[in-house]
N, C-alpha and C. Protein backbone atom coordinates (compact mmCIF):
# COMPACT_ATOMS: atom_id res chain seq x y z
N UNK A 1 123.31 104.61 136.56
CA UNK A 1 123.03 104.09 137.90
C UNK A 1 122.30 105.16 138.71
N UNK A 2 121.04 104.81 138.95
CA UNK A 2 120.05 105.54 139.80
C UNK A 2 120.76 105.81 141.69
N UNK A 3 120.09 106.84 141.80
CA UNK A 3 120.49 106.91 143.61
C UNK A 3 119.06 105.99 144.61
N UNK A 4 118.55 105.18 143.85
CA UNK A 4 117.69 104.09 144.63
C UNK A 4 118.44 102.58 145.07
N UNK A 5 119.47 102.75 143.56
CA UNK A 5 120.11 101.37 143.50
C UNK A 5 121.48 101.03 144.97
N UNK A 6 122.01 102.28 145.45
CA UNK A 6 123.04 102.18 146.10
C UNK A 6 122.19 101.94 147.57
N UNK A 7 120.94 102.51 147.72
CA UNK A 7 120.45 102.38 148.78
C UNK A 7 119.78 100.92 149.02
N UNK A 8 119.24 100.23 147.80
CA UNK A 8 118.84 99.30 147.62
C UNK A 8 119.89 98.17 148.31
N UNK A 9 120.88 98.14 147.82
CA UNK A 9 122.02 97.49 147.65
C UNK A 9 122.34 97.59 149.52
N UNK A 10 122.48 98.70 150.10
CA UNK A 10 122.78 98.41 151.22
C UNK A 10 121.88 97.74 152.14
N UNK A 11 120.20 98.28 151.79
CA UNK A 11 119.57 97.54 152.69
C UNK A 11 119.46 96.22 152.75
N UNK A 12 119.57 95.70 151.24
CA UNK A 12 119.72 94.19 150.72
C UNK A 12 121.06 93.56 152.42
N UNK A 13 122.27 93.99 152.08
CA UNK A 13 123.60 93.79 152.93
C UNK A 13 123.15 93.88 154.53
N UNK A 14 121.95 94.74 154.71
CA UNK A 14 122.03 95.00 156.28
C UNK A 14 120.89 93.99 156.36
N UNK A 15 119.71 93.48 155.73
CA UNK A 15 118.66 92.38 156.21
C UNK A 15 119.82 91.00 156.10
N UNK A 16 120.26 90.89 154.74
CA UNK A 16 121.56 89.53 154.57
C UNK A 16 122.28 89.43 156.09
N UNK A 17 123.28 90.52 156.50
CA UNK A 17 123.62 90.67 157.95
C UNK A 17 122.80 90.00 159.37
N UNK A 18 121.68 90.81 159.32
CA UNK A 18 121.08 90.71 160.03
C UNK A 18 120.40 89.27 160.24
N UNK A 19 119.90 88.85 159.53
CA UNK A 19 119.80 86.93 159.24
C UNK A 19 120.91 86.21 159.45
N UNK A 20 121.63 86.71 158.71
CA UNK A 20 122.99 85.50 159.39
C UNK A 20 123.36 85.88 160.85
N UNK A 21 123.03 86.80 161.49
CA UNK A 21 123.29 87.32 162.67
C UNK A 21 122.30 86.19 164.15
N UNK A 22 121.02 86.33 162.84
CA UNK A 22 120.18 85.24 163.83
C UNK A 22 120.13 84.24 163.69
N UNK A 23 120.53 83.27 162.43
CA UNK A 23 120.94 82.25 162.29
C UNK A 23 121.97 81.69 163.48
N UNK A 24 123.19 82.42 163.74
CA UNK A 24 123.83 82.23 164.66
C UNK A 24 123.92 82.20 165.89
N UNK A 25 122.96 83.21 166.44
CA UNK A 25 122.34 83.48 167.59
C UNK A 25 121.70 82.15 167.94
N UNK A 26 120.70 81.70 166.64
CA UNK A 26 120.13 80.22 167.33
C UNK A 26 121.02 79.11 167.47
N UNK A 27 122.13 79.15 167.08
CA UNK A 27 122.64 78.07 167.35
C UNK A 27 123.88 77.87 168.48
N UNK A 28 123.53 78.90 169.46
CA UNK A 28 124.46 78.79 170.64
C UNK A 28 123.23 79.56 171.77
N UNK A 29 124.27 79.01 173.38
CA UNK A 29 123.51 80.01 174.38
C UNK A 29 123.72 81.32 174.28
N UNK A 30 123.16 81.95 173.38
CA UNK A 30 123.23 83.93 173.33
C UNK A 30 123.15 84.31 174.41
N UNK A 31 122.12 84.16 174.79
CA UNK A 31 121.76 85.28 176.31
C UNK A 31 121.90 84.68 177.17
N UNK A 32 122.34 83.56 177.35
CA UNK A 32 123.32 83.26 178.89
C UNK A 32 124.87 83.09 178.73
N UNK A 33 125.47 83.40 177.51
CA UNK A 33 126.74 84.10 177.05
C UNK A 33 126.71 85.71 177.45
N UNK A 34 125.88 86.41 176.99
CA UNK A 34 125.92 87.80 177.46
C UNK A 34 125.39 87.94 178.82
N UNK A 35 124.38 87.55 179.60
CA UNK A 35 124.59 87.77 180.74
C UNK A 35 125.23 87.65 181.69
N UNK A 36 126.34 86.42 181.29
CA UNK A 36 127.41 86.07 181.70
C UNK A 36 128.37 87.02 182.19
N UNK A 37 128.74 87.69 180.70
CA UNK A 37 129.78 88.43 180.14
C UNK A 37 128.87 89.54 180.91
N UNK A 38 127.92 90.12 181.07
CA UNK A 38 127.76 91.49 181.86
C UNK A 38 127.77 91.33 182.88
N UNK A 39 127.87 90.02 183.94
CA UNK A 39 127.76 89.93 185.18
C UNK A 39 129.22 90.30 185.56
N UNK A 40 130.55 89.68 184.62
CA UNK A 40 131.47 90.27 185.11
C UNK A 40 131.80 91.43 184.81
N UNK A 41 131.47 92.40 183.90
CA UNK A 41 131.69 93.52 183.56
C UNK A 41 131.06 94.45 185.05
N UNK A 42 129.99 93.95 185.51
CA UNK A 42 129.05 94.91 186.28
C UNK A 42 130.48 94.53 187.62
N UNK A 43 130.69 93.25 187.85
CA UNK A 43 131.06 93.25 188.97
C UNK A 43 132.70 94.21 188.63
N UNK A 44 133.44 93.83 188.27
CA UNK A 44 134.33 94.70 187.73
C UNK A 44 134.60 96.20 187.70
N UNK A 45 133.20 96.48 187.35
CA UNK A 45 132.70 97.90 187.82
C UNK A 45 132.65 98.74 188.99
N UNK A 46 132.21 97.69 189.59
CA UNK A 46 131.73 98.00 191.10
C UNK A 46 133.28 97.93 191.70
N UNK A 47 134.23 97.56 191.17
CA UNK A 47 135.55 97.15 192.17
C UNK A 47 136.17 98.59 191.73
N UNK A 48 136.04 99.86 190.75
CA UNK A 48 136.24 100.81 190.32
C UNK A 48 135.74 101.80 190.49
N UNK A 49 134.75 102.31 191.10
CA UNK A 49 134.00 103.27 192.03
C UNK A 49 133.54 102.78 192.72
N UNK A 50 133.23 104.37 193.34
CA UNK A 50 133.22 104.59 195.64
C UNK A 50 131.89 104.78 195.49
N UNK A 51 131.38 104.12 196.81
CA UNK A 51 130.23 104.52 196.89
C UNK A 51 130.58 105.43 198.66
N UNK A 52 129.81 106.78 198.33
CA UNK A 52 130.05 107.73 199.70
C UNK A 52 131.62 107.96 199.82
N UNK A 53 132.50 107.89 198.89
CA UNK A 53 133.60 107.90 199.39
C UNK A 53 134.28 106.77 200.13
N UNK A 54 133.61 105.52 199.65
CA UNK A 54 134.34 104.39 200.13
C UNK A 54 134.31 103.86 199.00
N UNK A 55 135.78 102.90 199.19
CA UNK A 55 135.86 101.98 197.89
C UNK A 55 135.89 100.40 198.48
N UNK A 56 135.25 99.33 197.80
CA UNK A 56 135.23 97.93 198.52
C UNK A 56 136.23 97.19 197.66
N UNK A 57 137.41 96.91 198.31
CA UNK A 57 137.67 95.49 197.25
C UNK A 57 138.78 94.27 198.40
N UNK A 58 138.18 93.61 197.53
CA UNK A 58 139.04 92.36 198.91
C UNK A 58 140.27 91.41 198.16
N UNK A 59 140.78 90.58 198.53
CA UNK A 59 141.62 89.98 198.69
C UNK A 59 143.18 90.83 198.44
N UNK A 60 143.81 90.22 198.12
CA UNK A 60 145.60 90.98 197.73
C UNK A 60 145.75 91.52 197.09
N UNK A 61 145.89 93.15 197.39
CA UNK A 61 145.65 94.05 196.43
C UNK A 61 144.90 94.61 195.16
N UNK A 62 143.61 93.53 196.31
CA UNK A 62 142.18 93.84 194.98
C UNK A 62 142.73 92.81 193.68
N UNK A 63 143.62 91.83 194.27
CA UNK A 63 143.70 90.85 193.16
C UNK A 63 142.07 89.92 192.49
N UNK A 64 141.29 89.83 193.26
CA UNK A 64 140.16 88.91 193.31
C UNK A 64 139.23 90.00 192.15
N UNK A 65 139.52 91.28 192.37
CA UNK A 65 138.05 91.91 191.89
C UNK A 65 138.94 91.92 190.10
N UNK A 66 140.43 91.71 189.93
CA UNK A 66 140.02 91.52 188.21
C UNK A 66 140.17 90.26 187.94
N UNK A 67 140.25 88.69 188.82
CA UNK A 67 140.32 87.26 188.49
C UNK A 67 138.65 87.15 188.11
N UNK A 68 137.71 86.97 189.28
CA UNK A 68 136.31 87.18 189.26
C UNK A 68 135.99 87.48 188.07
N UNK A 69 136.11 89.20 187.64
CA UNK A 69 135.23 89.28 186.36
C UNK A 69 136.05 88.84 185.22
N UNK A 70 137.33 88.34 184.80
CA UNK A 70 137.72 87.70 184.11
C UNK A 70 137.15 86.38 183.50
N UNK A 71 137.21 85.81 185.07
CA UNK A 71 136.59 84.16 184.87
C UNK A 71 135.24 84.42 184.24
N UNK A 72 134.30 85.25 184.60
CA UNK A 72 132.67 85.35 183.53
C UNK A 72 132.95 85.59 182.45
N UNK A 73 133.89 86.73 182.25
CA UNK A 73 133.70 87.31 180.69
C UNK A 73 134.04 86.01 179.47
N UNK A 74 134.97 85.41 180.29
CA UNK A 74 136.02 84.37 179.65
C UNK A 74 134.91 83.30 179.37
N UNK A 75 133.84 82.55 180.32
CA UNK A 75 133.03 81.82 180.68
C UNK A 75 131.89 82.39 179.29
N UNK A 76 131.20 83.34 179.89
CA UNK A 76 130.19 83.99 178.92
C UNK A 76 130.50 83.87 177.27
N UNK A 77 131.99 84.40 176.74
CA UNK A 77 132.20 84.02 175.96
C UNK A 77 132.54 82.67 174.87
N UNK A 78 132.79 81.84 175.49
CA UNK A 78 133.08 80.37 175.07
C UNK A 78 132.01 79.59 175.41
N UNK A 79 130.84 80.35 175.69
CA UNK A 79 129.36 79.64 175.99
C UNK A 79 128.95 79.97 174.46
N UNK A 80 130.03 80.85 173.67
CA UNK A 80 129.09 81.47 172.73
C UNK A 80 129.79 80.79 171.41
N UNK A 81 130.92 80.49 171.31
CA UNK A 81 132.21 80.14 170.49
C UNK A 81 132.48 78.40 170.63
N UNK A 82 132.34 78.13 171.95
CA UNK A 82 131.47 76.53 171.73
C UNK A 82 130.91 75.99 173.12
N UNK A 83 129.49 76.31 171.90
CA UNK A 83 128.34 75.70 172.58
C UNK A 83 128.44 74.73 173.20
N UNK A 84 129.39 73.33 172.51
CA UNK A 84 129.09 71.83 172.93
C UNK A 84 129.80 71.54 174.06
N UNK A 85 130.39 72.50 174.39
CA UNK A 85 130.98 72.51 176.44
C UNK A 85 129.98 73.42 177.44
N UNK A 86 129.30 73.66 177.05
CA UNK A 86 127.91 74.98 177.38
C UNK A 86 128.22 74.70 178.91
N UNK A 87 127.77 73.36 179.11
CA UNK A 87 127.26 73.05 180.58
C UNK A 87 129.04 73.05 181.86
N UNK A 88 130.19 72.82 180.63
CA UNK A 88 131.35 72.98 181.45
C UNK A 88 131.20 74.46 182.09
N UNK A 89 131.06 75.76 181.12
CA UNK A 89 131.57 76.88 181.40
C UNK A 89 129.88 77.26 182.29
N UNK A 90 129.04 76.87 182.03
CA UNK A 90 127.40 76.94 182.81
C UNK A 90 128.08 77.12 184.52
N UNK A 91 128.76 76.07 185.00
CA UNK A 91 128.99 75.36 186.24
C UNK A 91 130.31 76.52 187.00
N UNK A 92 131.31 76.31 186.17
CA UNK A 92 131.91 77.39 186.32
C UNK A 92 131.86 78.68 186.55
N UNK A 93 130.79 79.22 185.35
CA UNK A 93 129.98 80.74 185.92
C UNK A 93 129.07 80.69 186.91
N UNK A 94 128.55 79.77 187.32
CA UNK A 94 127.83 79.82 188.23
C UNK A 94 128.46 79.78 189.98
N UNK A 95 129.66 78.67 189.92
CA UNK A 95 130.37 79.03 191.04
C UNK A 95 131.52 80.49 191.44
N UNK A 96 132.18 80.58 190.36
CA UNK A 96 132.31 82.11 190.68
C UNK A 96 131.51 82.90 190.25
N UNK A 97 130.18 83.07 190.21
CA UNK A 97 129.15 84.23 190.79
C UNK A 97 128.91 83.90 192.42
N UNK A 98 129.00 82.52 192.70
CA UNK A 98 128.46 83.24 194.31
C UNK A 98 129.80 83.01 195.60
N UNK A 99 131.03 82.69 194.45
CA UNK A 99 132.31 83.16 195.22
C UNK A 99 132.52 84.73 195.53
N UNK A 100 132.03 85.65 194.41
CA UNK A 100 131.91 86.92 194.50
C UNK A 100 131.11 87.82 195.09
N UNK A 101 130.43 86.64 195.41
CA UNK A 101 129.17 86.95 196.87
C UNK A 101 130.16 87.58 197.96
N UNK A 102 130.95 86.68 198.52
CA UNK A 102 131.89 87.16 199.63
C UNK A 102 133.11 87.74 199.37
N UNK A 103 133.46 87.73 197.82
CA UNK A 103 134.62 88.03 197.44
C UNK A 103 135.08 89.35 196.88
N UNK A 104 134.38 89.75 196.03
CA UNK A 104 134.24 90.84 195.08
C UNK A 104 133.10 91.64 195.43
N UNK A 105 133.12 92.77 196.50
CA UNK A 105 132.11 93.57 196.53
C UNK A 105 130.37 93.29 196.40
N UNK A 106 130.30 92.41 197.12
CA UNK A 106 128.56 91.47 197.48
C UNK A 106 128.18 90.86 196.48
N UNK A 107 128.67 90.20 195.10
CA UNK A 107 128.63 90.45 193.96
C UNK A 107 128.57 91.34 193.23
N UNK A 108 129.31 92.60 193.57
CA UNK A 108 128.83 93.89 192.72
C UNK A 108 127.43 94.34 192.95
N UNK A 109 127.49 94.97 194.40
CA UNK A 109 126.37 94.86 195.06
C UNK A 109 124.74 94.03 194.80
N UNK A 110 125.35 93.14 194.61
CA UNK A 110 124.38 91.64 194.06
C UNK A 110 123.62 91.93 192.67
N UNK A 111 123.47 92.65 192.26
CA UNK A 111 123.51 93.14 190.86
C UNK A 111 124.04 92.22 189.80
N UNK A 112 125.17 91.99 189.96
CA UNK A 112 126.40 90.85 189.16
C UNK A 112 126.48 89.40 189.59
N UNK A 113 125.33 89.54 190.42
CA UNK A 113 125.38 87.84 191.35
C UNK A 113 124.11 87.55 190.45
N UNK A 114 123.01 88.28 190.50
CA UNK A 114 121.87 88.46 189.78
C UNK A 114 122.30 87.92 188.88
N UNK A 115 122.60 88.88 187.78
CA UNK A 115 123.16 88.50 186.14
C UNK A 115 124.00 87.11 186.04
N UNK A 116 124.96 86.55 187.18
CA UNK A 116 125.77 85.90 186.48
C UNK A 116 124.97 84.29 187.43
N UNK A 117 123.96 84.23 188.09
CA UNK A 117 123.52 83.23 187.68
C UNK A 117 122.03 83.19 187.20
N UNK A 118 121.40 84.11 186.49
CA UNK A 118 120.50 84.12 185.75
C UNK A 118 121.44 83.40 183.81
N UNK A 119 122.16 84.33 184.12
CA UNK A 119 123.27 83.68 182.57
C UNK A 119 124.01 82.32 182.55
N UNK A 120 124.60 81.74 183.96
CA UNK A 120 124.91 80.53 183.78
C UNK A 120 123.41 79.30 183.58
N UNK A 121 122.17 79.79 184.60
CA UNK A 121 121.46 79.07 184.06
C UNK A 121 120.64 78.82 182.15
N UNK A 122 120.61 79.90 182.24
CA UNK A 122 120.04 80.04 180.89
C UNK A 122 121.43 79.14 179.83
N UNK A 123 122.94 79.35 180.15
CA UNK A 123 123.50 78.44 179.27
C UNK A 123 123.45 76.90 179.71
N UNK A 124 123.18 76.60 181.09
CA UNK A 124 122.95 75.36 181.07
C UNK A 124 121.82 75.13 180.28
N UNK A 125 120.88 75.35 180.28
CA UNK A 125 119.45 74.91 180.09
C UNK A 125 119.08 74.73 178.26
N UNK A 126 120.11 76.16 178.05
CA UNK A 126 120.21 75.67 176.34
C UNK A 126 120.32 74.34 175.84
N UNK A 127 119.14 74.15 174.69
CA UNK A 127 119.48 72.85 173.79
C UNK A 127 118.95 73.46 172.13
N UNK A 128 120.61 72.61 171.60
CA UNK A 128 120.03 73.23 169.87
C UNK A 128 119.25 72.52 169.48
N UNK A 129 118.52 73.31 168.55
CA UNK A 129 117.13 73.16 168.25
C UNK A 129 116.94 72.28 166.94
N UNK A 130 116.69 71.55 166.36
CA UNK A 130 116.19 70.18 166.17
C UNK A 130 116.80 70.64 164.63
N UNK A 131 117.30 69.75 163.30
CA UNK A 131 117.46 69.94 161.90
C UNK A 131 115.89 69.67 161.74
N UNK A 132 115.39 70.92 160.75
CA UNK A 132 113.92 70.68 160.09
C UNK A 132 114.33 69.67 158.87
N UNK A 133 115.23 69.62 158.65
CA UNK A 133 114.96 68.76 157.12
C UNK A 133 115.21 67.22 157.29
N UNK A 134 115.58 66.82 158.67
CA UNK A 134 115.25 65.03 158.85
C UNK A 134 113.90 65.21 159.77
N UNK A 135 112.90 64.15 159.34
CA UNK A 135 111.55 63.64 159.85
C UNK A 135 112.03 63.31 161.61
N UNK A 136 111.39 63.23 161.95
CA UNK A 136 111.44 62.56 163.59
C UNK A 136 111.23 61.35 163.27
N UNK A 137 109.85 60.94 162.68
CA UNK A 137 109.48 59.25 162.27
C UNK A 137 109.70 58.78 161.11
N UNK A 138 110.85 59.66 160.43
CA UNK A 138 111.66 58.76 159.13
C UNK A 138 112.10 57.67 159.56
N UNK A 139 111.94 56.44 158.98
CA UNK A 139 112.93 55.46 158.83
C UNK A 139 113.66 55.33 158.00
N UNK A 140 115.60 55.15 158.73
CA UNK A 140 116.46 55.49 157.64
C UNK A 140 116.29 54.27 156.64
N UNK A 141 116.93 54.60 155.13
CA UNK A 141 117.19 53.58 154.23
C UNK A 141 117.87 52.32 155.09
N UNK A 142 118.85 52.24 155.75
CA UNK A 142 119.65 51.22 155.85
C UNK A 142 119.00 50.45 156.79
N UNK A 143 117.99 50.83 157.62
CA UNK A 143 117.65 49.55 158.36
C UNK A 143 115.74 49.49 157.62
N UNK A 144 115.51 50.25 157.08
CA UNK A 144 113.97 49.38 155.66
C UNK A 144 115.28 48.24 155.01
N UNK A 145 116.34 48.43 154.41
CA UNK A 145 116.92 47.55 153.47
C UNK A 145 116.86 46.04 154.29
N UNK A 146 117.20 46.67 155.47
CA UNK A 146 117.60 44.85 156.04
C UNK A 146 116.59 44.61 156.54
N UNK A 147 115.15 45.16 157.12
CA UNK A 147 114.12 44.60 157.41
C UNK A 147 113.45 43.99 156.19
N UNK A 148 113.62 44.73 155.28
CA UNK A 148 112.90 43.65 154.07
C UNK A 148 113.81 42.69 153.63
N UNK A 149 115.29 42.79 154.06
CA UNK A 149 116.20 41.79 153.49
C UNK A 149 115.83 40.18 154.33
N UNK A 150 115.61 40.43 155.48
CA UNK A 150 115.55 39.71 156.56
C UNK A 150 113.97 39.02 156.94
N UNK A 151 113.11 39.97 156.32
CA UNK A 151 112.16 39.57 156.68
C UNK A 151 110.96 39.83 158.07
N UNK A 152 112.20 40.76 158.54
CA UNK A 152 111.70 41.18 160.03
C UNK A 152 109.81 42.11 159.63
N UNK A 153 109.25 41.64 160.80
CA UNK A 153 107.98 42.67 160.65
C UNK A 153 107.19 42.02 159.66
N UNK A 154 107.50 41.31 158.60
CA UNK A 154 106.39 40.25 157.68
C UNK A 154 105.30 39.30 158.11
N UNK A 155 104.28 39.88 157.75
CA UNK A 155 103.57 38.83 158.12
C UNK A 155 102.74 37.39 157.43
N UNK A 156 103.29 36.29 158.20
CA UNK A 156 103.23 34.78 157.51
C UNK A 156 102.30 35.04 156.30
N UNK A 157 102.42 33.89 155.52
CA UNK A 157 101.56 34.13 154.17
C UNK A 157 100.25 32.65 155.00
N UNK A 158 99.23 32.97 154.56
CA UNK A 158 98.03 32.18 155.20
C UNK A 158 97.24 31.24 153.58
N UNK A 159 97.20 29.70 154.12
CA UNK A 159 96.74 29.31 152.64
C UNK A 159 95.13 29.25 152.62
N UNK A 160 94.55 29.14 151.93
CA UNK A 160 92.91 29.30 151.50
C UNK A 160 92.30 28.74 152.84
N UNK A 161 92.77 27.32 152.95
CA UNK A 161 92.04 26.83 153.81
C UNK A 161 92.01 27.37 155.00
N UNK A 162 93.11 27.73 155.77
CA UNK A 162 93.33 28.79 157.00
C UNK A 162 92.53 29.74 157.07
N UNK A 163 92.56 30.43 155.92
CA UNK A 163 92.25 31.41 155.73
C UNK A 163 90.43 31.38 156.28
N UNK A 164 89.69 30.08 155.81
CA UNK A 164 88.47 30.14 155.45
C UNK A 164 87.65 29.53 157.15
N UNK A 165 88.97 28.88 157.25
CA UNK A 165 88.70 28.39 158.96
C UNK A 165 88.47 29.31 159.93
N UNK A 166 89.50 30.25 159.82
CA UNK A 166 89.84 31.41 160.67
C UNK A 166 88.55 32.31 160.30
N UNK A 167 88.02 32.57 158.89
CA UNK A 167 86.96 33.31 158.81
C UNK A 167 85.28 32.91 159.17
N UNK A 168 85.52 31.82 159.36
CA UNK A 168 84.04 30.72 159.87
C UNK A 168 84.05 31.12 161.70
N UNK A 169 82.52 31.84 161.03
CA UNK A 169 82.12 32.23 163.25
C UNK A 169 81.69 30.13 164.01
N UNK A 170 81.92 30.67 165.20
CA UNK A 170 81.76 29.11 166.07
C UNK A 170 80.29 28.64 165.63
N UNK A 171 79.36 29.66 165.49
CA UNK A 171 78.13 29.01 164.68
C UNK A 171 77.92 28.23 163.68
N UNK A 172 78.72 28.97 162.97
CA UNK A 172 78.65 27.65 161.50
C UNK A 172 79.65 26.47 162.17
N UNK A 173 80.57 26.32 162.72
CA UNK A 173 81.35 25.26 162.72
C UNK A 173 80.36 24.57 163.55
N UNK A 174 79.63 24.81 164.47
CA UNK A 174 78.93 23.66 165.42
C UNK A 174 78.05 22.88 164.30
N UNK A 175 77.36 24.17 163.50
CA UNK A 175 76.20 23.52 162.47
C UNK A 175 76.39 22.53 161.75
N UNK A 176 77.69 22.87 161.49
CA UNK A 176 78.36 21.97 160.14
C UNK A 176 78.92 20.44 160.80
N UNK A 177 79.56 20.79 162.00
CA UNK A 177 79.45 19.21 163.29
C UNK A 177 78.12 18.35 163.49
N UNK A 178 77.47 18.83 163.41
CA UNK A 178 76.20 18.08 164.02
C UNK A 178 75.13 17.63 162.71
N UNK A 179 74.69 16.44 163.04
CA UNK A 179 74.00 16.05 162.09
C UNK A 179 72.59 17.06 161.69
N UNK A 180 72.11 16.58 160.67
CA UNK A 180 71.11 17.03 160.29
C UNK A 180 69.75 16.55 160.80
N UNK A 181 68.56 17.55 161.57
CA UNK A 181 67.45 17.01 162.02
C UNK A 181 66.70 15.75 161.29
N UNK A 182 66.12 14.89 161.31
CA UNK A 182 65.06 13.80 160.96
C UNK A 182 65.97 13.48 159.27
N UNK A 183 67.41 13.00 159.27
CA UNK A 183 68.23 12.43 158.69
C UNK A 183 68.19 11.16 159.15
N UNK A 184 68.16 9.80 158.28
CA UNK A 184 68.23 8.52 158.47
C UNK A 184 70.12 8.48 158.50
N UNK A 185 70.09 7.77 159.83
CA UNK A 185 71.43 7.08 160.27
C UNK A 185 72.17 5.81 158.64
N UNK A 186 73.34 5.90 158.46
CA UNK A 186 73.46 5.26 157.41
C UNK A 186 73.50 3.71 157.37
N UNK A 187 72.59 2.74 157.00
CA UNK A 187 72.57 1.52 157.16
C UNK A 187 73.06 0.69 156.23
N UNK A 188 73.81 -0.79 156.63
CA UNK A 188 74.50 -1.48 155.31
C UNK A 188 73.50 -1.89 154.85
N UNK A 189 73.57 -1.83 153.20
CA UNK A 189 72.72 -2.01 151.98
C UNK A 189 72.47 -3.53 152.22
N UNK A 190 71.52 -3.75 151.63
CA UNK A 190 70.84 -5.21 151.67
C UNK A 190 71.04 -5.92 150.50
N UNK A 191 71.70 -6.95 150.52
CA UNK A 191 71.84 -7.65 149.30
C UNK A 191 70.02 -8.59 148.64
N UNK A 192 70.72 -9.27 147.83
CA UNK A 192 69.99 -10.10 147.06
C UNK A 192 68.87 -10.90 147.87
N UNK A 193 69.72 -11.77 148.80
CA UNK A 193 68.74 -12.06 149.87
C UNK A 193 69.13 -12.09 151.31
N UNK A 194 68.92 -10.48 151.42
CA UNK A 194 69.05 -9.94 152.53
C UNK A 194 67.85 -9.18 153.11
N UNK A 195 67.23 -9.09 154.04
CA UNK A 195 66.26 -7.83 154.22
C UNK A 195 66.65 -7.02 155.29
N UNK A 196 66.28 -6.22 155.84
CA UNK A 196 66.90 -4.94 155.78
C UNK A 196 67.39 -5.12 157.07
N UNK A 197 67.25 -5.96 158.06
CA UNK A 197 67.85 -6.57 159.06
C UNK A 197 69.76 -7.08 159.00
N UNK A 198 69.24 -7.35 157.59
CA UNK A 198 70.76 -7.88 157.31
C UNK A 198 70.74 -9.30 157.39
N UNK A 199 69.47 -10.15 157.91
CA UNK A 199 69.72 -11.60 157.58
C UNK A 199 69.10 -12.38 156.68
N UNK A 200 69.35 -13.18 155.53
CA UNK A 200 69.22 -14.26 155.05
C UNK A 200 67.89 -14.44 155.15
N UNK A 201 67.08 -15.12 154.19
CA UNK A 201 65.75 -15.52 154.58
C UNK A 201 65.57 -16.60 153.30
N UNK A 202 64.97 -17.35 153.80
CA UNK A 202 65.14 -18.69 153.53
C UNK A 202 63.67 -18.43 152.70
N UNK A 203 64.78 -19.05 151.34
CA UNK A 203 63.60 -18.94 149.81
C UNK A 203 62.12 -19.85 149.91
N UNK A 204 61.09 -19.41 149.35
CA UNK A 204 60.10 -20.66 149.34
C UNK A 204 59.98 -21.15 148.26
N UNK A 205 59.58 -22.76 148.58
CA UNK A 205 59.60 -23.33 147.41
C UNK A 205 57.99 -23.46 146.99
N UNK A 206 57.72 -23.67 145.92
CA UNK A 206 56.32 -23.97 145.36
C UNK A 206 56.24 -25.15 145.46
């Protein structure tokens, strides 16, 4: 065993990693899960150092500044773990970011107001992205089966003569209506002793 093969072997494990890493990534809101999750971290922050020797935190015993970044991190994360409530925890992060407007240190001097509704929008707005391996304009098997079962969408069968009517322009049909120029009208035949009048004519005798 060569010293190419062990290196081989790991880079193989870290591209494998790294693909399934983005595989996954596409199939949830990533980055409005993490901006989420850093909006409360930042604000959180800010409830833990002074600025000038002052420290800001509000409600009962600075109860608000660890509920606040709780509710994002908590939010951010289950934007990521399931997607198919995205828009529940979207709505949620978005109203406590601008509860923490007045609540939690300006949002963490708006910094964390920034992040946490730049991240709730981006998880609303997420949509997963389409299966490549069904067509858009496939038609499934089960409804071709019953349109040809049924007949739906067929079109009538047409017999010769239809057919030849429908293909005749209004020109020929007038032509074929109307008699023929300097054609004799049809007259009853003249008998034995008939002339062409049609009456009788009286034989001579010798």
């Amino acid at each position: 065993m060569t010293a190419a093969e062990p290196q081989n072997a790991r880079s193989g494990r870290l591209r494998q990693a790294r693909s399934g890493f983005r595989r996954w990534r596409w199939t949830r809101p990533f980055w409005g899960g993490l901006l989420t999750a850093l909006a409360g971290l930042e604000i959180f922050g800010t409830t833990q150092m002074s600025l000038a020797g002052l420290s800001f935190q509000s409600g009962p015993t600075g109860f608000l500044s660890w509920l606040v970044p709780a509710i994002l991190v908590t939010c951010g994360l289950l934007m990521w773990f399931k997607p198919q409530h995205r828009m529940l925890y979207a709505v949620v992060a978005a109203v406590t970011t601008l509860f923490s407007l007045i609540g939690v240190n300006l949002g963490g001097f708006f910094v964390g107001l920034i992040l946490g509704l730049v991240g709730s929008a981006l998880g609303a707005g997420w949509v997963p992205a389409p299966d490549p391996t069904t067509a858009p304009n496939e038609e499934p098997a089960g409804d071709r089966t019953t349109h040809e079962s049924t007949g739906d969408g067929a079109e009538p069968e047409e017999s010769p003569g239809h057919r030849a009517v429908l293909s005749e322009s209004p020109d020929e049909a007038t032509m074929r209506n109307e008699p023929r120029a300097g054609a004799e009208p049809d007259l009853p035949t003249a008998g034995p002793g008939r002339g062409r009048s049609g009456t009788s004519r009286p034989s001579s005798t010798s």
